[in-house]
PDB file of N, CA and C in Angstrom:
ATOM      1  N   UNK A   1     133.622-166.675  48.127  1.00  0.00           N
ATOM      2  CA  UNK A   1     133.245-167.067  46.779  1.00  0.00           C
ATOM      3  C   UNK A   1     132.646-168.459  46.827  1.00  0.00           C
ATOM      4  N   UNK A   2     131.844-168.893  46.325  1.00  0.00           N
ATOM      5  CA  UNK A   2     130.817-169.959  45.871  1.00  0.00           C
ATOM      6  C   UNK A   2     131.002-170.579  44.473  1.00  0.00           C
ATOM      7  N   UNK A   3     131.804-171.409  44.462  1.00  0.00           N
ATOM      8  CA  UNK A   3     131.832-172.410  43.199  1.00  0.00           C
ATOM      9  C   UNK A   3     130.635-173.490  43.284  1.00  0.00           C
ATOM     10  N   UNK A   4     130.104-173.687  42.599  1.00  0.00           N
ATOM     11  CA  UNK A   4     129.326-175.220  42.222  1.00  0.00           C
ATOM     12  C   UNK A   4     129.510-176.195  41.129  1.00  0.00           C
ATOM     13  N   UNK A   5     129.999-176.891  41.051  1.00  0.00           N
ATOM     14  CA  UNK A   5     129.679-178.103  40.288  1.00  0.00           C
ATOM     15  C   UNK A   5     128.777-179.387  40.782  1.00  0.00           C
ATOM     16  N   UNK A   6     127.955-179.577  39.345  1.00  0.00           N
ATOM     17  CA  UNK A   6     127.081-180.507  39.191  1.00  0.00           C
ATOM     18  C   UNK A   6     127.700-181.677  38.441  1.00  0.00           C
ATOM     19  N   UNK A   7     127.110-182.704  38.862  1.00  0.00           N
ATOM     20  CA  UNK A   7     127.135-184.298  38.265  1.00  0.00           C
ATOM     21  C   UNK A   7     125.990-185.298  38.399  1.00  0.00           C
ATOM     22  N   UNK A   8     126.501-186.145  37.573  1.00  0.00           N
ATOM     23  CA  UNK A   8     125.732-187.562  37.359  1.00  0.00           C
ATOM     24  C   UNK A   8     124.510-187.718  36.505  1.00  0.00           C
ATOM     25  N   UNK A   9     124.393-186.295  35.477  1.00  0.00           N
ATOM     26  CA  UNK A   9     123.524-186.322  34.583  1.00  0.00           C
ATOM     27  C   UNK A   9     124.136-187.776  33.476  1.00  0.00           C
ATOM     28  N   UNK A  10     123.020-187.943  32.660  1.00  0.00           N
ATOM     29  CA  UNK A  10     123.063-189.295  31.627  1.00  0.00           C
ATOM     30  C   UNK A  10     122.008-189.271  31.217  1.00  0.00           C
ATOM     31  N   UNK A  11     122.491-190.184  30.144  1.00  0.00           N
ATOM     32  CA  UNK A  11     121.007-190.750  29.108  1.00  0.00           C
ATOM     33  C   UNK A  11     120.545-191.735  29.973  1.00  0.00           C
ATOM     34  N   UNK A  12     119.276-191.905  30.056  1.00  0.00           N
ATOM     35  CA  UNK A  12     118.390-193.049  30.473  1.00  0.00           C
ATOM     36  C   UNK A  12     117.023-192.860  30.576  1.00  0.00           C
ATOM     37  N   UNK A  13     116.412-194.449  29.907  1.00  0.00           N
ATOM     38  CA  UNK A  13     115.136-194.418  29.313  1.00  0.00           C
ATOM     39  C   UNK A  13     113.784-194.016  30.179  1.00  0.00           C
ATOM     40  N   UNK A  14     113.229-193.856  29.802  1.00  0.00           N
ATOM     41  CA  UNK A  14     111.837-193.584  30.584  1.00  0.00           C
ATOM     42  C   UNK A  14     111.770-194.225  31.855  1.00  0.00           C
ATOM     43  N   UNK A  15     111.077-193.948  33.087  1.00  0.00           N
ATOM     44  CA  UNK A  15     111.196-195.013  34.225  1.00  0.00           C
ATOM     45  C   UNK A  15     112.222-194.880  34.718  1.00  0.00           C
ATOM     46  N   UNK A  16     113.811-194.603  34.499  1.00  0.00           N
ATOM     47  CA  UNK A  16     114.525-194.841  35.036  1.00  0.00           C
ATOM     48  C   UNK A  16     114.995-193.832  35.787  1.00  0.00           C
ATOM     49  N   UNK A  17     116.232-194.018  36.502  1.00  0.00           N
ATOM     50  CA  UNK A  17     116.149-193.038  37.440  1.00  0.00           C
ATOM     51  C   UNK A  17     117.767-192.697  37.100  1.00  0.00           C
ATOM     52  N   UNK A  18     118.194-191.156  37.824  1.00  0.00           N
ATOM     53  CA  UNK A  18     119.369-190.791  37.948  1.00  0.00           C
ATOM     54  C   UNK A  18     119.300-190.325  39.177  1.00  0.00           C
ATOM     55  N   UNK A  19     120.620-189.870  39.946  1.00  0.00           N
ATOM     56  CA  UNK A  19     121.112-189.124  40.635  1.00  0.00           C
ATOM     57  C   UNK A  19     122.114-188.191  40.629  1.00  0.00           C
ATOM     58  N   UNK A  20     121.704-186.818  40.846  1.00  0.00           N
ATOM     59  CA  UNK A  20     122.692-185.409  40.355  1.00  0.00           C
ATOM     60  C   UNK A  20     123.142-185.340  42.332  1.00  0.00           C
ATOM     61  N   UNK A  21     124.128-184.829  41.928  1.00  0.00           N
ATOM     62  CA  UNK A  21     125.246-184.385  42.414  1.00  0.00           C
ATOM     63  C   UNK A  21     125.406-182.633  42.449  1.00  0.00           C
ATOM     64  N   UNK A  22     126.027-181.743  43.262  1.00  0.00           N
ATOM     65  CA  UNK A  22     126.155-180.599  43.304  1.00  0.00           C
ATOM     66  C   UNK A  22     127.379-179.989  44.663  1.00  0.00           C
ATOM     67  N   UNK A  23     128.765-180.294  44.440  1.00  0.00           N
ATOM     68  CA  UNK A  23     129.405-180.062  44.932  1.00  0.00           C
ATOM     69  C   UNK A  23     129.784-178.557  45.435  1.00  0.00           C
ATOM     70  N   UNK A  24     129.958-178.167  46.806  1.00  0.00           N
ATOM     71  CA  UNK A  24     130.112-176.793  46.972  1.00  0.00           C
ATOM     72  C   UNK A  24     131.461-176.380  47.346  1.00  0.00           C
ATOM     73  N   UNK A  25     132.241-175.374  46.858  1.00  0.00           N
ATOM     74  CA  UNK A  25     133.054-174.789  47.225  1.00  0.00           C
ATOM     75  C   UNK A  25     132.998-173.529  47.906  1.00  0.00           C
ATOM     76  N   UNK A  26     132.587-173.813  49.422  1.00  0.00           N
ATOM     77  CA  UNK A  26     132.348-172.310  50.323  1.00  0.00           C
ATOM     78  C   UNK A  26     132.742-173.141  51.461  1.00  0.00           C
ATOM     79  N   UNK A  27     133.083-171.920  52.325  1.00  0.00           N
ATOM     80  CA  UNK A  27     133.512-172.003  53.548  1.00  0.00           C
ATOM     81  C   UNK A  27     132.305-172.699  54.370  1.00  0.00           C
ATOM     82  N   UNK A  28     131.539-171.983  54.548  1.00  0.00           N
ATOM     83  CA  UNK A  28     130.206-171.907  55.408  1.00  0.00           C
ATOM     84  C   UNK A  28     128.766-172.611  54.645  1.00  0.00           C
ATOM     85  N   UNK A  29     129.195-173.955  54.193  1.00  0.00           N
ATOM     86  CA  UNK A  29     127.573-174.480  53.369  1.00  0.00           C
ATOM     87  C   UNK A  29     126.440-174.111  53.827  1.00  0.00           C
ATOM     88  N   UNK A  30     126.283-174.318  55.202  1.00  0.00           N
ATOM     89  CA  UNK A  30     125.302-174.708  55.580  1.00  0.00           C
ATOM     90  C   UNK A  30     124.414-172.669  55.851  1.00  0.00           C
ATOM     91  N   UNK A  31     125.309-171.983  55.757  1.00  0.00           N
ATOM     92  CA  UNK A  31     124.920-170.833  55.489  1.00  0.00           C
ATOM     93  C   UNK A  31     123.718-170.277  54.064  1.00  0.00           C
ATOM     94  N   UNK A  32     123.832-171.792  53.346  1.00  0.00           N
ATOM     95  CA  UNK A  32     123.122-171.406  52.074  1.00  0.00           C
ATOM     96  C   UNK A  32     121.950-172.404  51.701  1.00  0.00           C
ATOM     97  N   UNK A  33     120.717-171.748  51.015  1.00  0.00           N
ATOM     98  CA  UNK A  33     120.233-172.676  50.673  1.00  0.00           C
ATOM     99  C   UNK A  33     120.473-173.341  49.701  1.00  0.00           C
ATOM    100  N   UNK A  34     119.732-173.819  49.107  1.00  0.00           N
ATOM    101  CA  UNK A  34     120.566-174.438  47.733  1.00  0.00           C
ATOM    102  C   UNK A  34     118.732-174.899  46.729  1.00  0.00           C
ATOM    103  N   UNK A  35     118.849-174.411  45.290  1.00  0.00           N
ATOM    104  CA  UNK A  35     117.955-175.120  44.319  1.00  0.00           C
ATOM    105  C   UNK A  35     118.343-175.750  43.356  1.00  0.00           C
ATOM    106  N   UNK A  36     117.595-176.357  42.561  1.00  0.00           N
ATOM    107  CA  UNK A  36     117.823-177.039  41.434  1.00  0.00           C
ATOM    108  C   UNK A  36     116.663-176.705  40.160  1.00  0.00           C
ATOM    109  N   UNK A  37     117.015-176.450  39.315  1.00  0.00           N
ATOM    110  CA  UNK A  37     116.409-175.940  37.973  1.00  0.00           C
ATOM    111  C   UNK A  37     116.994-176.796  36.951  1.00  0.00           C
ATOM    112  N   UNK A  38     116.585-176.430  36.152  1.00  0.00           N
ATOM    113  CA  UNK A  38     116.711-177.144  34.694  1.00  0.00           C
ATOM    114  C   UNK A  38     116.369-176.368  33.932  1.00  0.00           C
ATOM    115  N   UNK A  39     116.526-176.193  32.497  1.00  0.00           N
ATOM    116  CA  UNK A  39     116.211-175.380  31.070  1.00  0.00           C
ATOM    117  C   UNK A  39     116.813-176.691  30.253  1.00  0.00           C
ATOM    118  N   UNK A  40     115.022-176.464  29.406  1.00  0.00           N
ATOM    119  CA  UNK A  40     114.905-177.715  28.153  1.00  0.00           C
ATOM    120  C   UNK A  40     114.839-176.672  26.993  1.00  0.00           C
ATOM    121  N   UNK A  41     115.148-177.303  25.898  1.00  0.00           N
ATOM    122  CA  UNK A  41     114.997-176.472  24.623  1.00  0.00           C
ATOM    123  C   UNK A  41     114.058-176.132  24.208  1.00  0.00           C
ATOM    124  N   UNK A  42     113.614-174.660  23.567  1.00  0.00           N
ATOM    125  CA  UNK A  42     113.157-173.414  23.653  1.00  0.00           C
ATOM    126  C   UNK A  42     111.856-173.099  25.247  1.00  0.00           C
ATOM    127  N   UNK A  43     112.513-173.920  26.349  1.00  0.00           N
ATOM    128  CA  UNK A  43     111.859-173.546  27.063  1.00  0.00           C
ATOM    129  C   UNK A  43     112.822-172.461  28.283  1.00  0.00           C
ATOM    130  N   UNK A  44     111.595-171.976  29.135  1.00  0.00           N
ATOM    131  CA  UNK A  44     112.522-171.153  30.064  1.00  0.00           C
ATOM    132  C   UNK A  44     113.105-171.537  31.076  1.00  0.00           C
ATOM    133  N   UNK A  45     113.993-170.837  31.827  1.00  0.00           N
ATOM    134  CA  UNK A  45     114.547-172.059  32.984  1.00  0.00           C
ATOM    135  C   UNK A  45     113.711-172.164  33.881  1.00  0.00           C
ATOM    136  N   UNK A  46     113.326-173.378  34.316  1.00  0.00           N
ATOM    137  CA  UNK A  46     112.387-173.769  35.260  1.00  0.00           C
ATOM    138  C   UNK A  46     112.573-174.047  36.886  1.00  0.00           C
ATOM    139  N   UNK A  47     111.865-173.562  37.801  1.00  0.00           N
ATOM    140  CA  UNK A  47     112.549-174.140  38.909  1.00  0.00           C
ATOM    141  C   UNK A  47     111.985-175.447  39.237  1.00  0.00           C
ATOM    142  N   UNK A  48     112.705-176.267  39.941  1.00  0.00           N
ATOM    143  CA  UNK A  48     112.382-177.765  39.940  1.00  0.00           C
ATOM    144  C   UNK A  48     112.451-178.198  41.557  1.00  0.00           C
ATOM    145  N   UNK A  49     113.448-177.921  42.368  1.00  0.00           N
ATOM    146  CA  UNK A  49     112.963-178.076  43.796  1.00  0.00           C
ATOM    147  C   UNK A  49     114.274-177.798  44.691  1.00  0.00           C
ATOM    148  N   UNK A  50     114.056-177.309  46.111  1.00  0.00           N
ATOM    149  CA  UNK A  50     114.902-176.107  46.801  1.00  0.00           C
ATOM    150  C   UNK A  50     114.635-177.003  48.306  1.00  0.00           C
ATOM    151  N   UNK A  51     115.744-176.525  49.133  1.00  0.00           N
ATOM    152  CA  UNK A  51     116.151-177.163  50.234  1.00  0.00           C
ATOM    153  C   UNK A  51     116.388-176.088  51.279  1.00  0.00           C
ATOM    154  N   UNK A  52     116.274-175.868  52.173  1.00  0.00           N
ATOM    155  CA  UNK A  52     116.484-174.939  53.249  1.00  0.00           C
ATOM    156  C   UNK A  52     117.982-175.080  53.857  1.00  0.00           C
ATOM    157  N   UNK A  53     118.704-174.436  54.805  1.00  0.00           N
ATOM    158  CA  UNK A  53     120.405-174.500  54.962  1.00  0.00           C
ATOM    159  C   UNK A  53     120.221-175.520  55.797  1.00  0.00           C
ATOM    160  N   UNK A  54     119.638-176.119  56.587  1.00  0.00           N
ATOM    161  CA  UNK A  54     119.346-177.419  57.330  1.00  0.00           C
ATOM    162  C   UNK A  54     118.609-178.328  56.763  1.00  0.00           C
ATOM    163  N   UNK A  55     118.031-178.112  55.758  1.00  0.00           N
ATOM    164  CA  UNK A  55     117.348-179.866  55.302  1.00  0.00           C
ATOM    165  C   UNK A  55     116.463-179.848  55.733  1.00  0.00           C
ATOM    166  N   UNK A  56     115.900-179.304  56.846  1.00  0.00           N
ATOM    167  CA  UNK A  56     114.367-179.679  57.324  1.00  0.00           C
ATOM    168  C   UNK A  56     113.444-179.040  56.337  1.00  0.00           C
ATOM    169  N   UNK A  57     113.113-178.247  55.469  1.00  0.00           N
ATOM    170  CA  UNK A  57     112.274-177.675  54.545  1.00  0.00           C
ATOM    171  C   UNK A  57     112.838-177.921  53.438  1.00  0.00           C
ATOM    172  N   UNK A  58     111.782-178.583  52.377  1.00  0.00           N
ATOM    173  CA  UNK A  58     112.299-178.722  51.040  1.00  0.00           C
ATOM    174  C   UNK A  58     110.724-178.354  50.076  1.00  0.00           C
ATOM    175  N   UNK A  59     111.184-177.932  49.349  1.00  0.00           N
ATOM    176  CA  UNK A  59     109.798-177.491  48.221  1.00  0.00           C
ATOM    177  C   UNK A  59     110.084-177.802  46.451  1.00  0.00           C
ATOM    178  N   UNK A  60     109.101-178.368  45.953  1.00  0.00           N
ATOM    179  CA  UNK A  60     109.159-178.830  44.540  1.00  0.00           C
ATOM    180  C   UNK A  60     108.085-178.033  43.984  1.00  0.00           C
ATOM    181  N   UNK A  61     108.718-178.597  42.532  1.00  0.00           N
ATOM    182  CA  UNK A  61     107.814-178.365  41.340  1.00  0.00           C
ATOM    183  C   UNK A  61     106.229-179.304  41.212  1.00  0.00           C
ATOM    184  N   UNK A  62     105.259-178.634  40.584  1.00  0.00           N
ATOM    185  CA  UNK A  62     104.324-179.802  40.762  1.00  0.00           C
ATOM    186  C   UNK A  62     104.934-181.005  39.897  1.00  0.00           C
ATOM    187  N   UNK A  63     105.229-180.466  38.703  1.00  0.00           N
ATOM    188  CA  UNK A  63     105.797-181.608  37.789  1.00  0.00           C
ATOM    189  C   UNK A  63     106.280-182.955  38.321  1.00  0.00           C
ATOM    190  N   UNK A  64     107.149-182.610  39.404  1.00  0.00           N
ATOM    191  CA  UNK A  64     108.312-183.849  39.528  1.00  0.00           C
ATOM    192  C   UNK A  64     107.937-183.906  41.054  1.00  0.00           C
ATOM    193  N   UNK A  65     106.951-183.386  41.679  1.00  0.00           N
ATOM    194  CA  UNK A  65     106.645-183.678  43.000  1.00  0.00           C
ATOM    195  C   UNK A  65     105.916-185.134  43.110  1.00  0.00           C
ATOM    196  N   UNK A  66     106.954-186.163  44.145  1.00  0.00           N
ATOM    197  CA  UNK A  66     106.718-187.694  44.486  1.00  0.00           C
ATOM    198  C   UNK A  66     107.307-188.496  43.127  1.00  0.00           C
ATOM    199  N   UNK A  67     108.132-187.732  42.761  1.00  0.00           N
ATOM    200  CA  UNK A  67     109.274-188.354  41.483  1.00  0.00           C
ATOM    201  C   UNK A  67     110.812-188.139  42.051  1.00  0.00           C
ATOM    202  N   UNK A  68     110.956-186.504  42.702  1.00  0.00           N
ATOM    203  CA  UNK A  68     112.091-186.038  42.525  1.00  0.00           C
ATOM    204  C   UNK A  68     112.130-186.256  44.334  1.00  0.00           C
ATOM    205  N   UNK A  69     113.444-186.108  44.974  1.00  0.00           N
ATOM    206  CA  UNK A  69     113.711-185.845  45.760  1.00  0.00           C
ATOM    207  C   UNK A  69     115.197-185.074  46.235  1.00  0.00           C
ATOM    208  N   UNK A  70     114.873-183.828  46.942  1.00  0.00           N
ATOM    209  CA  UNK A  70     116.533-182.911  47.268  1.00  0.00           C
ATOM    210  C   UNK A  70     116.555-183.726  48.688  1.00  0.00           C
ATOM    211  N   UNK A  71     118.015-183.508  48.407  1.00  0.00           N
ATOM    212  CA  UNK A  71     118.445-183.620  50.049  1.00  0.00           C
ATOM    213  C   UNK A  71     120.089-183.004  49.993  1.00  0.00           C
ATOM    214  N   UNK A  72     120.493-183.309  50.854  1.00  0.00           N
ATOM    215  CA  UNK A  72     121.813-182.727  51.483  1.00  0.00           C
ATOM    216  C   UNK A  72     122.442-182.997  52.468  1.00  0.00           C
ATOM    217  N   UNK A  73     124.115-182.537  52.505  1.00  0.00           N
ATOM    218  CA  UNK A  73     125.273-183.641  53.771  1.00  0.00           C
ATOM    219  C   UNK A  73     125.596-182.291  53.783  1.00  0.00           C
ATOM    220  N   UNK A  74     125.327-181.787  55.189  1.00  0.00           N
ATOM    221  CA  UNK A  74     126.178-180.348  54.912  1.00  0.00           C
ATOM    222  C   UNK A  74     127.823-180.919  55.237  1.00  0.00           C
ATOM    223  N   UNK A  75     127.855-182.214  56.103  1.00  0.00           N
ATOM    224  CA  UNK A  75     128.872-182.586  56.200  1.00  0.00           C
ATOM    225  C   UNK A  75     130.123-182.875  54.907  1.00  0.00           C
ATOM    226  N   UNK A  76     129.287-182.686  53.780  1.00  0.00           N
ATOM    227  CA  UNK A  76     129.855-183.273  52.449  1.00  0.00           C
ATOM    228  C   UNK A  76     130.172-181.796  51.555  1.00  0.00           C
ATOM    229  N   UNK A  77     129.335-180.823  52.213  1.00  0.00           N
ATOM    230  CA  UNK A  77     128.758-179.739  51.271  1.00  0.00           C
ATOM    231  C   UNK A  77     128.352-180.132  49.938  1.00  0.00           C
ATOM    232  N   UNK A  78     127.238-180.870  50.064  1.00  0.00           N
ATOM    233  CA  UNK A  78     126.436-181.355  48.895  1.00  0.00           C
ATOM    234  C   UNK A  78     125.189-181.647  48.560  1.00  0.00           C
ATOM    235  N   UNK A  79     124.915-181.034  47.706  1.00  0.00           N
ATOM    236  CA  UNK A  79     123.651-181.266  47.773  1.00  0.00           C
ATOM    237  C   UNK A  79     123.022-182.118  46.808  1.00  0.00           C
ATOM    238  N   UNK A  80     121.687-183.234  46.803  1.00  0.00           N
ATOM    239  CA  UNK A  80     121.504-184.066  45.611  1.00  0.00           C
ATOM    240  C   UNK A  80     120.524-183.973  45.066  1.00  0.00           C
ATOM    241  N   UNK A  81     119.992-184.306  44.127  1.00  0.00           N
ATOM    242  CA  UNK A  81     118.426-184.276  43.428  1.00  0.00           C
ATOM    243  C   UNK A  81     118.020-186.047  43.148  1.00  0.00           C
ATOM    244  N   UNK A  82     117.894-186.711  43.637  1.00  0.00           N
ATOM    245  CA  UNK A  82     117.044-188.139  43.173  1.00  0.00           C
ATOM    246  C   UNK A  82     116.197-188.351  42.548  1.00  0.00           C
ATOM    247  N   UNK A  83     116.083-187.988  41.400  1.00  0.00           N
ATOM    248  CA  UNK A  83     115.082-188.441  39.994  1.00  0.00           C
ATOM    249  C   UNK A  83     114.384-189.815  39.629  1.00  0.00           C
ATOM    250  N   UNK A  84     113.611-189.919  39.973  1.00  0.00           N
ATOM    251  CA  UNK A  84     112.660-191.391  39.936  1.00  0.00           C
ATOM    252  C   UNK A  84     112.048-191.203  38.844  1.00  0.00           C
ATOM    253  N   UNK A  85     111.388-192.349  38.154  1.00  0.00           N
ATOM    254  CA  UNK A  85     110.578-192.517  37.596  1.00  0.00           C
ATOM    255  C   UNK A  85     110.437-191.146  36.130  1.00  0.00           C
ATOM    256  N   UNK A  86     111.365-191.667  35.874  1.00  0.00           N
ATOM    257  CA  UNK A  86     111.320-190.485  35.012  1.00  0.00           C
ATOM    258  C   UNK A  86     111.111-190.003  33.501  1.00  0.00           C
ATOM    259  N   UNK A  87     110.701-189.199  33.208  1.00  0.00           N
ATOM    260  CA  UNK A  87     109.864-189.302  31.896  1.00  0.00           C
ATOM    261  C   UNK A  87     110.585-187.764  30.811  1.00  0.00           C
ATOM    262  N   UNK A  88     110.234-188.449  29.433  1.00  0.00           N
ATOM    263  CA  UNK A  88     111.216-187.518  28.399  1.00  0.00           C
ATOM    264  C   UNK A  88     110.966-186.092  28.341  1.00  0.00           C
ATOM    265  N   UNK A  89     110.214-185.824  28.858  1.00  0.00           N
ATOM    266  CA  UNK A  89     109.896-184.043  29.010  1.00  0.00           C
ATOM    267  C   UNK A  89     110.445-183.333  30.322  1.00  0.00           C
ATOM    268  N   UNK A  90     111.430-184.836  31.288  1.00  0.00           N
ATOM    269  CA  UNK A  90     112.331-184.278  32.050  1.00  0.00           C
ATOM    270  C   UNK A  90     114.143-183.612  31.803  1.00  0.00           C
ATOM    271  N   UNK A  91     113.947-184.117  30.213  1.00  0.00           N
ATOM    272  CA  UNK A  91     115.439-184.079  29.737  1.00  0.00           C
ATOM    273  C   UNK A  91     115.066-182.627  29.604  1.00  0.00           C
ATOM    274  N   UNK A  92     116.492-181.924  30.214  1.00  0.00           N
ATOM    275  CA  UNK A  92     116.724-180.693  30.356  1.00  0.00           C
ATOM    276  C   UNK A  92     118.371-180.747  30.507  1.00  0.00           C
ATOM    277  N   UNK A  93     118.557-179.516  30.681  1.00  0.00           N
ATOM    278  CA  UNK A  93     120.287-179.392  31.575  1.00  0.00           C
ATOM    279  C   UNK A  93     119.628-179.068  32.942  1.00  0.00           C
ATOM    280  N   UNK A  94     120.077-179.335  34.147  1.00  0.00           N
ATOM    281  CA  UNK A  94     120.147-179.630  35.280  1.00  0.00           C
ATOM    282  C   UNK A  94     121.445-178.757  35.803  1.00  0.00           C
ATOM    283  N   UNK A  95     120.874-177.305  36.299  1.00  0.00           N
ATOM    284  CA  UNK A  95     121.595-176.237  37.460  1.00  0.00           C
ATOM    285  C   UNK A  95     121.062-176.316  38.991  1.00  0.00           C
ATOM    286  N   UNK A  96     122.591-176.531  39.639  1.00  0.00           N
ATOM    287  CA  UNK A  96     122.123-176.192  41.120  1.00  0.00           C
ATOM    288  C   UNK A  96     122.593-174.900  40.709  1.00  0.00           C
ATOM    289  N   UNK A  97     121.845-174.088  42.301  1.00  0.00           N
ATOM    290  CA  UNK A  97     122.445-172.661  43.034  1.00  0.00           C
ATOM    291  C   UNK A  97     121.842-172.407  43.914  1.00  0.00           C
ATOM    292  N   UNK A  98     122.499-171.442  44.700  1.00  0.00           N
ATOM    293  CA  UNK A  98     122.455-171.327  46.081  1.00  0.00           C
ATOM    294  C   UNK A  98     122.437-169.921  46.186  1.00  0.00           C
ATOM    295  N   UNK A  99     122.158-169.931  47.789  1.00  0.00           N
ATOM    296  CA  UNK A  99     121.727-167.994  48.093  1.00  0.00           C
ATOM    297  C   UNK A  99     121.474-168.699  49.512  1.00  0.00           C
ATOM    298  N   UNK A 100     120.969-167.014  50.427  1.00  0.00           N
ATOM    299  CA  UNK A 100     121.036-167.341  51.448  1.00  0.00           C
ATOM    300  C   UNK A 100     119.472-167.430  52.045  1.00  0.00           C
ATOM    301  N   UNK A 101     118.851-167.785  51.492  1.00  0.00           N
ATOM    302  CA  UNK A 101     117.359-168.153  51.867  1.00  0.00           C
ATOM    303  C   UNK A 101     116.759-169.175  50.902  1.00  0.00           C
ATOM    304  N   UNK A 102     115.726-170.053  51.325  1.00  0.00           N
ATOM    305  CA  UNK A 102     115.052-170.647  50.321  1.00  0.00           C
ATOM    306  C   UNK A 102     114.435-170.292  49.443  1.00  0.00           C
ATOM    307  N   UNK A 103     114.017-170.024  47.420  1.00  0.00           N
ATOM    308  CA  UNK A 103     113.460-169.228  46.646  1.00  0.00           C
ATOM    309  C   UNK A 103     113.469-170.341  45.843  1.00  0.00           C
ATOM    310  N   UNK A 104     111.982-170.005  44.932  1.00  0.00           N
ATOM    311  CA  UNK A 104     111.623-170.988  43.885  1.00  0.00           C
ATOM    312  C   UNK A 104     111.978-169.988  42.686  1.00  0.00           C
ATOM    313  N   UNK A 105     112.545-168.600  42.598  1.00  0.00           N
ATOM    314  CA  UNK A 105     112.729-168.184  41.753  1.00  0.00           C
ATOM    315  C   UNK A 105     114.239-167.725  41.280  1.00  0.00           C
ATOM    316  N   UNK A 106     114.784-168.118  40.066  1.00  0.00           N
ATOM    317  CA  UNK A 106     116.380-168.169  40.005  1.00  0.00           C
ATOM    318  C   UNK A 106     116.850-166.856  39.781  1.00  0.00           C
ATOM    319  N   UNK A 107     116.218-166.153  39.389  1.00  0.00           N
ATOM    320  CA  UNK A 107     116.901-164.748  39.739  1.00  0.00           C
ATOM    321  C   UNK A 107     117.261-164.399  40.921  1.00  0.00           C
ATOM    322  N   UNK A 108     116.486-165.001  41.805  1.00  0.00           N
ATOM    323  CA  UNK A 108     116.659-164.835  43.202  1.00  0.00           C
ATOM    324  C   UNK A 108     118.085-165.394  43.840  1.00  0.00           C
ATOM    325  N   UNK A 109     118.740-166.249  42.928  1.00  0.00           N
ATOM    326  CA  UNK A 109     119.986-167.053  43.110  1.00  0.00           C
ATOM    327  C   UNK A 109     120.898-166.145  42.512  1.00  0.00           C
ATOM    328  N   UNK A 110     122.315-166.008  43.347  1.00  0.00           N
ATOM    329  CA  UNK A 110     123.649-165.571  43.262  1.00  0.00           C
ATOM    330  C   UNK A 110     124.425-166.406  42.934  1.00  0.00           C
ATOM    331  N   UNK A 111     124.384-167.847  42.790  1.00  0.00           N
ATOM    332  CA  UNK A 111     125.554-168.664  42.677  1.00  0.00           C
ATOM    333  C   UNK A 111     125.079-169.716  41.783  1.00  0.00           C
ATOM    334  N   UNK A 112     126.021-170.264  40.768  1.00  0.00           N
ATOM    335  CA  UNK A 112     124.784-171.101  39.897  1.00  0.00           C
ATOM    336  C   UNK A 112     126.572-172.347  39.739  1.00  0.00           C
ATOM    337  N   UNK A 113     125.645-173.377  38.845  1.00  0.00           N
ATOM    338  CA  UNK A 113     127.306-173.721  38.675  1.00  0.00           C
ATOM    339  C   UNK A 113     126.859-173.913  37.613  1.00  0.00           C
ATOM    340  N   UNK A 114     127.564-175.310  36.390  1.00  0.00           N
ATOM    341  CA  UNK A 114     127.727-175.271  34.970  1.00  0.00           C
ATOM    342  C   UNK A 114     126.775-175.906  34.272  1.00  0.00           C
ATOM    343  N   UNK A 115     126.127-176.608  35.334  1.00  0.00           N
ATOM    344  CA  UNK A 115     125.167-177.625  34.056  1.00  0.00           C
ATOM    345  C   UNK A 115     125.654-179.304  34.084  1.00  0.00           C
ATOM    346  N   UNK A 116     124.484-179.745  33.898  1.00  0.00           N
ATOM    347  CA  UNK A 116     124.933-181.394  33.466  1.00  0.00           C
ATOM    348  C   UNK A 116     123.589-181.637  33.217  1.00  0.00           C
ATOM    349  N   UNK A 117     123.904-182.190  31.548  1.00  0.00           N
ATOM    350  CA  UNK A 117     122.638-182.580  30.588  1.00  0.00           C
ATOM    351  C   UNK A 117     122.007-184.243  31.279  1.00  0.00           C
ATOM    352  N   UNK A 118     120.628-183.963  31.456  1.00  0.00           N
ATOM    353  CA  UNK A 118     119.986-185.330  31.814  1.00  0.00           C
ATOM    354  C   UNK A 118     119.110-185.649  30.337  1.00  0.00           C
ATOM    355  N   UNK A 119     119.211-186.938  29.739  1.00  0.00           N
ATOM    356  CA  UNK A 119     118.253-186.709  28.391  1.00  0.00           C
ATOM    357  C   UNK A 119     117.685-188.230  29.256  1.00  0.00           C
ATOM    358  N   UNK A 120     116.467-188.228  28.774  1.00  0.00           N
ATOM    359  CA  UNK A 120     115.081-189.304  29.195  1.00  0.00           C
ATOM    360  C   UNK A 120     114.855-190.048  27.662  1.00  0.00           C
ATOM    361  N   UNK A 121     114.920-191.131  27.496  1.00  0.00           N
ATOM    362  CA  UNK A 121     114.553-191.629  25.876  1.00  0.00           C
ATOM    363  C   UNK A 121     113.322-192.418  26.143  1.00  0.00           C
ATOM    364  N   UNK A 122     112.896-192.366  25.372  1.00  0.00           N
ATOM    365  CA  UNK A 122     111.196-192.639  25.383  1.00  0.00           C
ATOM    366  C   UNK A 122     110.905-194.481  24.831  1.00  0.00           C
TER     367      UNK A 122
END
């Protein structure tokens, strides 16, 4: 079984930056890849950017590509999203999940965790 929890969503203004968090509860992390999405209001859930079970391959959104950055400790089983420079049409809720290949599409994901709201103020 695959638990996830996410953290370190917050309010903060334009420009500024956060860092999310995505804690795993599995035996075998490094068995999984892991993405990150978001869903903003009345929009659909979006994929935003995905990591391979080793870290050496990572793929983004155009949106937040040379803004955002994934990475990962499989030593930690964790995975992070680094949000730079960031702007109000990034406020969304913020989902990791994981599966066992890299996919930009979330249906394609089996494991999701709860959410943590990022809002951007202008």
């Amino acid at each position: 079984q695959v638990q996830l929890v996410e953290s370190g969503g917050g309010l903060v203004q334009a420009g500024g930056s956060l860092r999310l968090s995505c804690a795993a509860s599995v035996r075998i992390f490094i068995n999984y890849a892991m993405g990150w999405f978001r869903h903003a209001p009345w929009k659909e859930r979006a994929f935003v950017a995905a990591i391979s079970r080793t870290g050496l391959s990572t793929s983004y959104a155009d949106s937040v590509k040379g803004r955002f950055t994934i990475s990962r400790d499989n030593a930690k089983n964790t995975v992070y999203l680094q949000m730079n420079s960031l702007k109000p049409e990034d406020t969304a809720v913020y989902y990791c999940a994981a599966r066992q290949g890299v996919s930009k599409i979330a249906d394609n994901y089996e494991h999701w965790g709860q959410g943590t709201q990022v809002t951007v103020s202008s």
